[in-house]
C-alpha atoms as a PDB file:
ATOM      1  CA  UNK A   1      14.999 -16.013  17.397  1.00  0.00           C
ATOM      2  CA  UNK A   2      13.072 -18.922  16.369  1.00  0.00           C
ATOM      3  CA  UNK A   3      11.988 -20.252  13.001  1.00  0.00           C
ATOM      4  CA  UNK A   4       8.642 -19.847  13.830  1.00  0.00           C
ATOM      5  CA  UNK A   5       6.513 -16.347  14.749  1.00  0.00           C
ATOM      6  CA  UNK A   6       3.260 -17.499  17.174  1.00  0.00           C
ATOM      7  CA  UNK A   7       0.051 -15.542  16.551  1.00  0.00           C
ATOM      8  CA  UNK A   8      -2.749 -16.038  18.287  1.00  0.00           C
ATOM      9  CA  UNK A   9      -1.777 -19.680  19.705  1.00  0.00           C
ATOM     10  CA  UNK A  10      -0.403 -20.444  15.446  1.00  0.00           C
ATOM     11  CA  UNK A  11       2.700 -20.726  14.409  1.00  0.00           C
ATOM     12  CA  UNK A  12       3.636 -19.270  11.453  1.00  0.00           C
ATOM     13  CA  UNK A  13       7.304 -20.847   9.865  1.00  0.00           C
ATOM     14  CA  UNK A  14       9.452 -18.023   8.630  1.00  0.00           C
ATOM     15  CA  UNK A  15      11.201 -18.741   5.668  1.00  0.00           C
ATOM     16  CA  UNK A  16      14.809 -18.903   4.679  1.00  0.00           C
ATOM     17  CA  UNK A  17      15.652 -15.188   4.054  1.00  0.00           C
ATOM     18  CA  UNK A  18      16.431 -14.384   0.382  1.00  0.00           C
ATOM     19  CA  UNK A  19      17.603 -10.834   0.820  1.00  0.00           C
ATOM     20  CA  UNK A  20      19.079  -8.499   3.461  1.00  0.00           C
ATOM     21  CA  UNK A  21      15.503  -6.617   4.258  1.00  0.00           C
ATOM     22  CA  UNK A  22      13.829  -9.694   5.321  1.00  0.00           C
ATOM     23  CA  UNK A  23      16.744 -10.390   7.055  1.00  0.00           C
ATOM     24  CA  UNK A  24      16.437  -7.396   9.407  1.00  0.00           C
ATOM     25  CA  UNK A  25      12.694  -8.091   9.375  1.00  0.00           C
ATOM     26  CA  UNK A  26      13.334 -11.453  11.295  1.00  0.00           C
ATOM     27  CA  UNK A  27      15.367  -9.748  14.081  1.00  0.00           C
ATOM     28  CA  UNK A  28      12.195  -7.737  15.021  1.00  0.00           C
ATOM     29  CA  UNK A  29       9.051  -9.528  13.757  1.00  0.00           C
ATOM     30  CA  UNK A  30       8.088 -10.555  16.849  1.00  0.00           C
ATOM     31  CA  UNK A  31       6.777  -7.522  17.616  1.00  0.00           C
ATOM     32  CA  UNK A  32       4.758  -7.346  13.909  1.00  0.00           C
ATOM     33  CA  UNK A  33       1.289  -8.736  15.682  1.00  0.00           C
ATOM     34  CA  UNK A  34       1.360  -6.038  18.453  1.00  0.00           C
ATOM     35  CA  UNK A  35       0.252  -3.007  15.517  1.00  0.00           C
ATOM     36  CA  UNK A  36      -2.233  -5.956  14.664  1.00  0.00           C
ATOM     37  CA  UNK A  37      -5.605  -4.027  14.188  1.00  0.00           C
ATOM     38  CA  UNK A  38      -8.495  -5.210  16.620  1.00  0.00           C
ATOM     39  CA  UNK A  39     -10.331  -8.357  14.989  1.00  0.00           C
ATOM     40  CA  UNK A  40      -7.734  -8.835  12.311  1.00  0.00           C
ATOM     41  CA  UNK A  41      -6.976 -12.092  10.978  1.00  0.00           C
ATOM     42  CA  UNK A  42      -3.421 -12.271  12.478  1.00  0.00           C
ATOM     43  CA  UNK A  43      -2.080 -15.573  11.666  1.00  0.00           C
ATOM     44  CA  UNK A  44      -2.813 -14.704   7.998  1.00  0.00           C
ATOM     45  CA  UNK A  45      -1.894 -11.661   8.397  1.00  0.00           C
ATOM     46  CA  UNK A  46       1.472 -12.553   9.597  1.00  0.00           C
ATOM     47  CA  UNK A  47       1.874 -14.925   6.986  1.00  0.00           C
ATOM     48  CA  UNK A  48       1.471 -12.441   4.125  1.00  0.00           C
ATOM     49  CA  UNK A  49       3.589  -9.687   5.248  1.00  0.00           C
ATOM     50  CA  UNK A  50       6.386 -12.396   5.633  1.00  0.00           C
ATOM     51  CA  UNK A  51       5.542 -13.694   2.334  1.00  0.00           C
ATOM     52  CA  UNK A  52       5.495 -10.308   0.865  1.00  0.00           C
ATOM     53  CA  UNK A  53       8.406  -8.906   2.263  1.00  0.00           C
ATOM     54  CA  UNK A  54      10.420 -11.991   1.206  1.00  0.00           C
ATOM     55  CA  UNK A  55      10.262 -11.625  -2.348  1.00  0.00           C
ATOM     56  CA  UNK A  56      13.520 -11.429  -4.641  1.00  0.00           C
ATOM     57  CA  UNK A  57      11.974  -8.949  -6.275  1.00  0.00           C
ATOM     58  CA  UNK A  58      12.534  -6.592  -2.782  1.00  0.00           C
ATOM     59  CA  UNK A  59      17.057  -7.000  -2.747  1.00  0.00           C
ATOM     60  CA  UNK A  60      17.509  -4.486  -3.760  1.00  0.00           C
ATOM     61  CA  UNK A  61      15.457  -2.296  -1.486  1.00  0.00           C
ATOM     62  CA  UNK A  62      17.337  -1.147   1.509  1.00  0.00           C
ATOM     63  CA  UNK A  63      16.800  -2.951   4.465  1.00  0.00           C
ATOM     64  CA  UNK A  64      14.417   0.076   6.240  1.00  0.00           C
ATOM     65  CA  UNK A  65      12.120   0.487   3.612  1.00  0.00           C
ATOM     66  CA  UNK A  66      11.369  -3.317   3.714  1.00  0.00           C
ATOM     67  CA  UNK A  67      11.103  -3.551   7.698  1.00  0.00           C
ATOM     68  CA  UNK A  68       9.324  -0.334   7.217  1.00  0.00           C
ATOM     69  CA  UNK A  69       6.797  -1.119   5.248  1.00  0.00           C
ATOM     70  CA  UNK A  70       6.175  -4.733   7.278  1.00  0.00           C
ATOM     71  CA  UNK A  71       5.356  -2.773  10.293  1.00  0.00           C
ATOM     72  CA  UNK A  72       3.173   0.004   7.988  1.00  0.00           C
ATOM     73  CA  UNK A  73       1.443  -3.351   6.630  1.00  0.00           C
ATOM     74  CA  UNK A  74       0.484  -4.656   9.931  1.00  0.00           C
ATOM     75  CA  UNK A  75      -0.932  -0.949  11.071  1.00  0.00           C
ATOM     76  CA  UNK A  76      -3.151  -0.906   7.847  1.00  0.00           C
ATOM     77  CA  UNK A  77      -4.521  -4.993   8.606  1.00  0.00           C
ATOM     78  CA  UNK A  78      -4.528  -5.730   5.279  1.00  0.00           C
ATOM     79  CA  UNK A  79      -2.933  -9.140   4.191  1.00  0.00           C
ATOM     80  CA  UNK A  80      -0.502  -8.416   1.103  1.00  0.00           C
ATOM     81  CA  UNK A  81       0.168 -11.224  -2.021  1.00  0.00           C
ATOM     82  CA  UNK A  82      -1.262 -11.116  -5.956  1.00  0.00           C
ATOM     83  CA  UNK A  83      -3.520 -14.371  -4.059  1.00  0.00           C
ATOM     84  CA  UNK A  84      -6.150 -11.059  -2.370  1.00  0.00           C
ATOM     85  CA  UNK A  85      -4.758  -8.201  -3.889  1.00  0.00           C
ATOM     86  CA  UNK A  86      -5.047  -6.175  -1.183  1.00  0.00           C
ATOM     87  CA  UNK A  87      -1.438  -4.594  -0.897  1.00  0.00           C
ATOM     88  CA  UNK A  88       1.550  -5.212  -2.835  1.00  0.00           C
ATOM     89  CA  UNK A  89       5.218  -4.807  -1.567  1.00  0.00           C
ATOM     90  CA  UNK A  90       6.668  -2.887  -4.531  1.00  0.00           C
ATOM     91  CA  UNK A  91      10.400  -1.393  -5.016  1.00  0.00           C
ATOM     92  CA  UNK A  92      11.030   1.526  -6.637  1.00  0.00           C
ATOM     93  CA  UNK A  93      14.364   3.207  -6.614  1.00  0.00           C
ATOM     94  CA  UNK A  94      16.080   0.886  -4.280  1.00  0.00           C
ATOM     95  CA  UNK A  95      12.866   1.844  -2.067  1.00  0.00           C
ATOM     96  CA  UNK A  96       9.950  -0.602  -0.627  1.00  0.00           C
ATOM     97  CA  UNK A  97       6.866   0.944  -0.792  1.00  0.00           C
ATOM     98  CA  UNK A  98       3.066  -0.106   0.752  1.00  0.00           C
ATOM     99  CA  UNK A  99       0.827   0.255  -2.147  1.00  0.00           C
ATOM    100  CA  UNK A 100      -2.722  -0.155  -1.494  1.00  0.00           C
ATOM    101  CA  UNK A 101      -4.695  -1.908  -3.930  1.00  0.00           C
ATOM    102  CA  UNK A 102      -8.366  -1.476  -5.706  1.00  0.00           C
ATOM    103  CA  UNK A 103      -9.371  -4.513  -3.242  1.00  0.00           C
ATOM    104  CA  UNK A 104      -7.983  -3.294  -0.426  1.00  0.00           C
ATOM    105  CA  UNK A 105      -9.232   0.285  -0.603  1.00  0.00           C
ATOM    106  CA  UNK A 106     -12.827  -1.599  -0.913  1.00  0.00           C
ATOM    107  CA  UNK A 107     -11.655  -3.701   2.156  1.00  0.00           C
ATOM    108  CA  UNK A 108     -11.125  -0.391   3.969  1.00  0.00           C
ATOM    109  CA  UNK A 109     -14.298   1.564   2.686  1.00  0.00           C
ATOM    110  CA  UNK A 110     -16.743  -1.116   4.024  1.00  0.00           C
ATOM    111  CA  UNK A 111     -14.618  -1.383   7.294  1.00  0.00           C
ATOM    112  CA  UNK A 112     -15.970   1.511   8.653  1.00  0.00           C
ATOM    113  CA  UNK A 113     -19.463   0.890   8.873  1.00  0.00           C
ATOM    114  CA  UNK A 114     -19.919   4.451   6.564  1.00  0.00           C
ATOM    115  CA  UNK A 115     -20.561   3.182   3.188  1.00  0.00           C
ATOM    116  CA  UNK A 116     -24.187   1.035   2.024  1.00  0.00           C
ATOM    117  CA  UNK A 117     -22.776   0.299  -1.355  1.00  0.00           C
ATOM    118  CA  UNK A 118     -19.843   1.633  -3.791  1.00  0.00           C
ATOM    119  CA  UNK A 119     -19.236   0.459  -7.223  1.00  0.00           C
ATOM    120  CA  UNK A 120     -15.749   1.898  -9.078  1.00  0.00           C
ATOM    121  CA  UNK A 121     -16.069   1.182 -13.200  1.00  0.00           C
ATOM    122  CA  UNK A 122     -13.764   1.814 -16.383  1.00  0.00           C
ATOM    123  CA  UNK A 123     -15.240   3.460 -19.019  1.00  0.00           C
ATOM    124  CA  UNK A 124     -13.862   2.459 -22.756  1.00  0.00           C
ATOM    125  CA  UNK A 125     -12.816   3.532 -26.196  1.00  0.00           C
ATOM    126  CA  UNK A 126     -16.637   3.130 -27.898  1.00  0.00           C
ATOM    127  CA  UNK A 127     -18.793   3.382 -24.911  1.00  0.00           C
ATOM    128  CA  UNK A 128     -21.479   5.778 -24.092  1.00  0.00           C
ATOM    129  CA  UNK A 129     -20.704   7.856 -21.138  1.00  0.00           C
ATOM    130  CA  UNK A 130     -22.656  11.265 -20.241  1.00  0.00           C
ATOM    131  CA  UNK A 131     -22.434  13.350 -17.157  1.00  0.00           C
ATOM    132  CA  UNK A 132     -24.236  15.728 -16.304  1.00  0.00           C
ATOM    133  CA  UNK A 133     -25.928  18.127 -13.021  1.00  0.00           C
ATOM    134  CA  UNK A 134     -29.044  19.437 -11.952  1.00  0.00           C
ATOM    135  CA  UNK A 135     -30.797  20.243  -8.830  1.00  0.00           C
ATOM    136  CA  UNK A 136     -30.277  16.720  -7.235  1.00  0.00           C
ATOM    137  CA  UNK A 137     -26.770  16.665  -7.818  1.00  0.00           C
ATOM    138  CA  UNK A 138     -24.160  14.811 -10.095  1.00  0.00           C
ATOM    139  CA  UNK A 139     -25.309  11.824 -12.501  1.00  0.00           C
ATOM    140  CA  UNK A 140     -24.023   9.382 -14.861  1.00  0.00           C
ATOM    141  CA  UNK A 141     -25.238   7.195 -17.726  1.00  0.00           C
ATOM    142  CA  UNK A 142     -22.496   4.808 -19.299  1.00  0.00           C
ATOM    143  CA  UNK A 143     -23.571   2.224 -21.631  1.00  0.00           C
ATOM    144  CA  UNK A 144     -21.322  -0.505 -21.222  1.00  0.00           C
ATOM    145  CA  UNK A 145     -20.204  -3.187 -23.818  1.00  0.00           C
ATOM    146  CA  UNK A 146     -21.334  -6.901 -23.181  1.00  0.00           C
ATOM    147  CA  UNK A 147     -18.233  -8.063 -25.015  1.00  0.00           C
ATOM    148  CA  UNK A 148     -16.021  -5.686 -23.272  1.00  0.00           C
ATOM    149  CA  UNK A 149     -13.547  -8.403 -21.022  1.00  0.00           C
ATOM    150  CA  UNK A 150     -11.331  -8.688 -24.426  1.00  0.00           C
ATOM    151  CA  UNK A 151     -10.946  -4.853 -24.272  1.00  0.00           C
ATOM    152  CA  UNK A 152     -10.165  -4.245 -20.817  1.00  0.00           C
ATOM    153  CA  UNK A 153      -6.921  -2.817 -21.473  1.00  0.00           C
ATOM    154  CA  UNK A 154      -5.144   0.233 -20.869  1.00  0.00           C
ATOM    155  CA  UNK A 155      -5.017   1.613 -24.314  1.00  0.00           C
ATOM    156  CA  UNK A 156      -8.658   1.403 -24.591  1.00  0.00           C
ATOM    157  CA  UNK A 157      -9.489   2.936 -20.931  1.00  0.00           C
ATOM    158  CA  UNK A 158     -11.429   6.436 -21.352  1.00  0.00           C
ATOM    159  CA  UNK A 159     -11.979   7.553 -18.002  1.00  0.00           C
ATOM    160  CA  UNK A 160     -12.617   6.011 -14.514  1.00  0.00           C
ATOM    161  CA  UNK A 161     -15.647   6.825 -12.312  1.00  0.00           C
ATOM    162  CA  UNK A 162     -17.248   5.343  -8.953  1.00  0.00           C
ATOM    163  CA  UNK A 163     -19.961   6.149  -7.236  1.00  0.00           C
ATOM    164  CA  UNK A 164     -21.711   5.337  -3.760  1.00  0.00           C
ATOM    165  CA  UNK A 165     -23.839   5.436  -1.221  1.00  0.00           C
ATOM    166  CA  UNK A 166     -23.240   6.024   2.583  1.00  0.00           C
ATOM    167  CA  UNK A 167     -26.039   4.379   5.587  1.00  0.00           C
ATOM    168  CA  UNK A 168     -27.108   7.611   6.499  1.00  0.00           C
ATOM    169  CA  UNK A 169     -28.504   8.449   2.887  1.00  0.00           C
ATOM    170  CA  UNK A 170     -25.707  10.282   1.303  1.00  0.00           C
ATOM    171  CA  UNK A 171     -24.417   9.777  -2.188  1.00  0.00           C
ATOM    172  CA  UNK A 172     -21.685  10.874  -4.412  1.00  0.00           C
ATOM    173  CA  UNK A 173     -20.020  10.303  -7.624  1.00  0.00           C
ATOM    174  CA  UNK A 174     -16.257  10.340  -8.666  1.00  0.00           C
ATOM    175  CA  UNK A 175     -14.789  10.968 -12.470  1.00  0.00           C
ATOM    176  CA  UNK A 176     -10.980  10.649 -13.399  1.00  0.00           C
ATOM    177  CA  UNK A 177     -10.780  11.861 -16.899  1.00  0.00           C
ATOM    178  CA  UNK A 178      -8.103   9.908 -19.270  1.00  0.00           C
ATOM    179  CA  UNK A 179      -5.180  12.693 -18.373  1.00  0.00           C
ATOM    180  CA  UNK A 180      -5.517  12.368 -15.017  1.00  0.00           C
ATOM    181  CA  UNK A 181      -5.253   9.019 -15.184  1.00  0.00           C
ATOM    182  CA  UNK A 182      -2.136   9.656 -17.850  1.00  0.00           C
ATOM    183  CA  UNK A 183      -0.438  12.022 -15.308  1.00  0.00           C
ATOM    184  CA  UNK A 184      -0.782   9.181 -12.331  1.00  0.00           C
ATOM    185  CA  UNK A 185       0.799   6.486 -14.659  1.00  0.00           C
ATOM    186  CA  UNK A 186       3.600   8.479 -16.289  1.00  0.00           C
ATOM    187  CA  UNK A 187       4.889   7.924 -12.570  1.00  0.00           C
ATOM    188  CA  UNK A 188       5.472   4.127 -13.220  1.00  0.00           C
ATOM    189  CA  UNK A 189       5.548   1.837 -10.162  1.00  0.00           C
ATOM    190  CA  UNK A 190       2.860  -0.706  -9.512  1.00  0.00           C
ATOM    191  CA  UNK A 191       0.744   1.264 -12.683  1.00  0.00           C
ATOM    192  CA  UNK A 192       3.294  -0.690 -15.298  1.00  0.00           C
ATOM    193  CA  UNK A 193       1.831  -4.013 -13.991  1.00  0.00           C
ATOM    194  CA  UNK A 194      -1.702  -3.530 -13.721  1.00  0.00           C
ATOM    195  CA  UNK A 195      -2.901  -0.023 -14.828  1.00  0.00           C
ATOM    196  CA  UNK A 196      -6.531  -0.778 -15.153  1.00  0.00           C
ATOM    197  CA  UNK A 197      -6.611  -1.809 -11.266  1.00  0.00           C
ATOM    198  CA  UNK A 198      -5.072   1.565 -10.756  1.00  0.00           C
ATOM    199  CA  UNK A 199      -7.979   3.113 -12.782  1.00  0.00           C
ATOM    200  CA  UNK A 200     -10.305   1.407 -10.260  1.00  0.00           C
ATOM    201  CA  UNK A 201      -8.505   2.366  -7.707  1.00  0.00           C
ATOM    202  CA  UNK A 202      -7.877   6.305  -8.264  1.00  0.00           C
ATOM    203  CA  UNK A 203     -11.560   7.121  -8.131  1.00  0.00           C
ATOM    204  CA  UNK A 204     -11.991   5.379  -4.903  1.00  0.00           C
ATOM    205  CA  UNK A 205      -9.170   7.376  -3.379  1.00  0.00           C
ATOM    206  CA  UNK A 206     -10.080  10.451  -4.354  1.00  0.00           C
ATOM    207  CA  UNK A 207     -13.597   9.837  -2.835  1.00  0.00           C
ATOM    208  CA  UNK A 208     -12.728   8.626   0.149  1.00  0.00           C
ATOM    209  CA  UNK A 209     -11.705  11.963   1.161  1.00  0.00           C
ATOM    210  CA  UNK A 210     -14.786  13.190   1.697  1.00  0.00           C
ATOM    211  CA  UNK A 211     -16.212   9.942   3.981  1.00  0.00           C
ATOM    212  CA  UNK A 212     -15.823   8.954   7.532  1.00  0.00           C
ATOM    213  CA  UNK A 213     -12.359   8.410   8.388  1.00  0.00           C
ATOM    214  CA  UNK A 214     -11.384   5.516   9.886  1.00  0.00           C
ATOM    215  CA  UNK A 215      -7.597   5.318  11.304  1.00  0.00           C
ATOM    216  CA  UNK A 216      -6.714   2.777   8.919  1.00  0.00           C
ATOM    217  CA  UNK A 217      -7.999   5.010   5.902  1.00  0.00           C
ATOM    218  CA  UNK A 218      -5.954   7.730   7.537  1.00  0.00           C
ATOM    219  CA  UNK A 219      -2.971   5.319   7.097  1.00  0.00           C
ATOM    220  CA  UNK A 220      -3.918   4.451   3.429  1.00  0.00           C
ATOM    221  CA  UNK A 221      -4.491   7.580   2.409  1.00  0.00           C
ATOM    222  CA  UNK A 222      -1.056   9.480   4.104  1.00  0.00           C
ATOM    223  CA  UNK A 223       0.888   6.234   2.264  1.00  0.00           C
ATOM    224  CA  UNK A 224      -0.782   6.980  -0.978  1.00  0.00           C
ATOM    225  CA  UNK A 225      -0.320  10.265  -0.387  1.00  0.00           C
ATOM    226  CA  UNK A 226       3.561  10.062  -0.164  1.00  0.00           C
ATOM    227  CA  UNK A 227       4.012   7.979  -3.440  1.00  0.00           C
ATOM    228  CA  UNK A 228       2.322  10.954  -5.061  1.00  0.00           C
ATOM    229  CA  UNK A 229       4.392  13.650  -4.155  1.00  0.00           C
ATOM    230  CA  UNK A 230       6.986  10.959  -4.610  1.00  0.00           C
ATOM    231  CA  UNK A 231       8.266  11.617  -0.988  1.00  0.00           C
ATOM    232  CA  UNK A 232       9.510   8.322   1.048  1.00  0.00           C
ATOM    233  CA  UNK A 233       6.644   6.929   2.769  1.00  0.00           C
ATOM    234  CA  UNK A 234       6.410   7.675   6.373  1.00  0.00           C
ATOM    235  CA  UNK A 235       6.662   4.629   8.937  1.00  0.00           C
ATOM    236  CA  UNK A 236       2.564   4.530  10.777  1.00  0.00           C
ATOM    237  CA  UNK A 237       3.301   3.145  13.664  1.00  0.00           C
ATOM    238  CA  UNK A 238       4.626   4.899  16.761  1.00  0.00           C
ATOM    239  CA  UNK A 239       4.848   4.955  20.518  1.00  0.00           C
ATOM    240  CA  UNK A 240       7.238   3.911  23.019  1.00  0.00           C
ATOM    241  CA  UNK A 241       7.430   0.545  21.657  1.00  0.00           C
ATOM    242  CA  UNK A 242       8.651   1.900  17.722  1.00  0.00           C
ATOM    243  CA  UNK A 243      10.202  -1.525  16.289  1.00  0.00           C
ATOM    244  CA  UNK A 244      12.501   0.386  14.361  1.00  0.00           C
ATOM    245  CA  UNK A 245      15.227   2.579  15.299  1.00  0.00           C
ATOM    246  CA  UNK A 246      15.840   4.467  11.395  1.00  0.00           C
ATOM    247  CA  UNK A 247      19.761   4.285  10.734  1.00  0.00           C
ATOM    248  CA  UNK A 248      20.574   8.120   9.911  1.00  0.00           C
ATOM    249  CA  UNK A 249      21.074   9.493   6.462  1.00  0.00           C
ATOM    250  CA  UNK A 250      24.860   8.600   4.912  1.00  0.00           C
ATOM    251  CA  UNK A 251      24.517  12.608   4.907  1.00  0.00           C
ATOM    252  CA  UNK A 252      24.862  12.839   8.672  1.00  0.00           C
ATOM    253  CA  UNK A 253      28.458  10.893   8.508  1.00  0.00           C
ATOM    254  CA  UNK A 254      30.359  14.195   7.405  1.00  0.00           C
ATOM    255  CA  UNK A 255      34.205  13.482   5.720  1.00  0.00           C
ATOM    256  CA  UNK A 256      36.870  13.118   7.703  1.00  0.00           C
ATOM    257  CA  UNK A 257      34.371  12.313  11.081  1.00  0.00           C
ATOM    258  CA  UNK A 258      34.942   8.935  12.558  1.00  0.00           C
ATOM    259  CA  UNK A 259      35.565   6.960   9.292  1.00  0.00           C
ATOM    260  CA  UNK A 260      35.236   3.659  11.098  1.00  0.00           C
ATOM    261  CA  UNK A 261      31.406   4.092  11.416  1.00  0.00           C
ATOM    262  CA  UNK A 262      31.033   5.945   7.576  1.00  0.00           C
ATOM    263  CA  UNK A 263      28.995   3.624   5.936  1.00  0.00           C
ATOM    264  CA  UNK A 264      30.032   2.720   2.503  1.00  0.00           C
ATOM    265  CA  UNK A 265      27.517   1.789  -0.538  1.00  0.00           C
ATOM    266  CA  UNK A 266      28.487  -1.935   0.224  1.00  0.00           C
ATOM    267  CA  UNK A 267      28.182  -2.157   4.269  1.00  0.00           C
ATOM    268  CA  UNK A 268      25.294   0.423   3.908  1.00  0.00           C
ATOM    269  CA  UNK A 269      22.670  -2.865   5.118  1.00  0.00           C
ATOM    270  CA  UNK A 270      24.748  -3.978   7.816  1.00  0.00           C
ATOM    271  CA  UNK A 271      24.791  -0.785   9.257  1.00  0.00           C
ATOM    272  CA  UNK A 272      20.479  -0.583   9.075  1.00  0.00           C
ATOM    273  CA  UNK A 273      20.962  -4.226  10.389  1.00  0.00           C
ATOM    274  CA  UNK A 274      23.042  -2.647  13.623  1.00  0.00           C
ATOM    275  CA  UNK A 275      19.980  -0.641  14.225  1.00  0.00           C
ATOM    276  CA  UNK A 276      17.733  -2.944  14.066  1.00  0.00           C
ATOM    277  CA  UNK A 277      19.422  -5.401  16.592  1.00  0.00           C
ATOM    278  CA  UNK A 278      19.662  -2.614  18.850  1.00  0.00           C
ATOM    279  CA  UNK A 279      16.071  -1.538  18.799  1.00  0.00           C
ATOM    280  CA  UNK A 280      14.002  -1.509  22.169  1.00  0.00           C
END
């Protein structure tokens, strides 16, 4: 293996790895701009995951969930990093996890071709908001603060709304009242560093159920899906040509059965690394 990955005629340098899940990564990221979607930006692309996935913040995350989550990042297309916002690499109990940011889930609504315009807004402590039906459907009034950039914190956050438009004249209109959005960030994760992005974020989601699916919403919103039910994520990507061969629960290696191969909490990512060389 190289020090350098080539996408589309660019070569991208891979950096010194600084924990044992980029590690692994390395041994199969060659095969990373294959799950490429069509007309994606690959050598940035490419760049970001391995940017991503490299952070310290990630060693303690075993070594599948990071390679994992690289090949789930290249299925979805969007490039990770705080620089876009788009997706975040983010542990959580010794697990890396794909979460999907406000950006991103705007990157994916416009993608496909469905939506004329969306807007997602906060409403706060002090603001005018009224809702309210009648025979055309759902509206909103919120009279927003000009000053309102100094409050744009999570204690002051009321409620969360967005509301679009799709090309073929359709409309709708999203509310997430403040304990829903409470019940969402009692779960911690990527909420503790940016909660009001989350507040963006949740209305979107829960909209985007009822729009055009596109395969890489489908992804999105089965990842998104799995952090909520706080279930492992699944890996997206599948086929003959899987670039990861999942090492088998410690459960499977029973007492007293071939103790050689029992993995032990210290060997347990050289054992995932096994798997990974092995791959096809």
């Amino acid at each position: 293996m190289s020090n350098d990955l080539i996408v589309s005629d660019q070569r991208i340098a891979i950096p010194p790895p600084q924990h044992q899940g980029f590690t692994a990564l390395v041994r199969v990221v060659e095969r990373l701009p294959q799950y490429f979607p069509p007309g994606a930006a690959g050598a940035q692309l490419a760049a970001g995951i391995l940017s991503e996935a490299n952070k310290k913040s990630l060693s303690e995350c075993t070594s599948v969930s990071v390679v994992k989550t690289a090949f789930n990042a290249a299925v979805l297309g969007l490039i990770p990093g705080d620089f876009l916002g788009m997706c975040h690499f983010v542990p959580f109990k010794k697990e890396c996890q794909l979460i999907v940011g406000y950006k991103g889930w705007l990157e994916l609504a416009y993608d496909g071709d469905f939506l004329a315009d969306m807007h997602s807004e906060v409403v706060l402590k002090g603001e005018e908001f009224t809702r309210w039906n009648d025979e055309n459907g759902p509206h909103i009034r919120h009279a927003m603060s000009l000053d309102r950039d100094g409050d744009l914190a999570w204690p002051n956050v009321v409620a969360s709304y967005c509301v679009w438009h799709s090309r073929s004249g359709g409309k709708g209109l999203e509310v997430v009242g403040r304990k829903a959005l409470e019940t969402l960030k009692r779960r911690g994760n990527v909420w503790d560093s940016n909660p009001v992005a989350m507040c963006l974020k949740t209305p979107i989601l829960r909209a985007s159920k009822t729009w055009k699916r596109t395969r890489r919403m489908a992804v999105a919103s089965a990842l998104d899906d799995a952090i909520e039910s706080n279930a492992p994520q699944p890996p997206m990507f599948d086929g003959p040509a899987e670039p990861i061969a999942l090492a088998p629960p410690l459960s499977a290696f029973e007492e007293g059965e071939n103790p050689e191969r029992q993995p032990s909490e210290d060997n347990a990512d050289e054992s995932d690394m096994e798997f990974f060389s092995n791959a096809k």
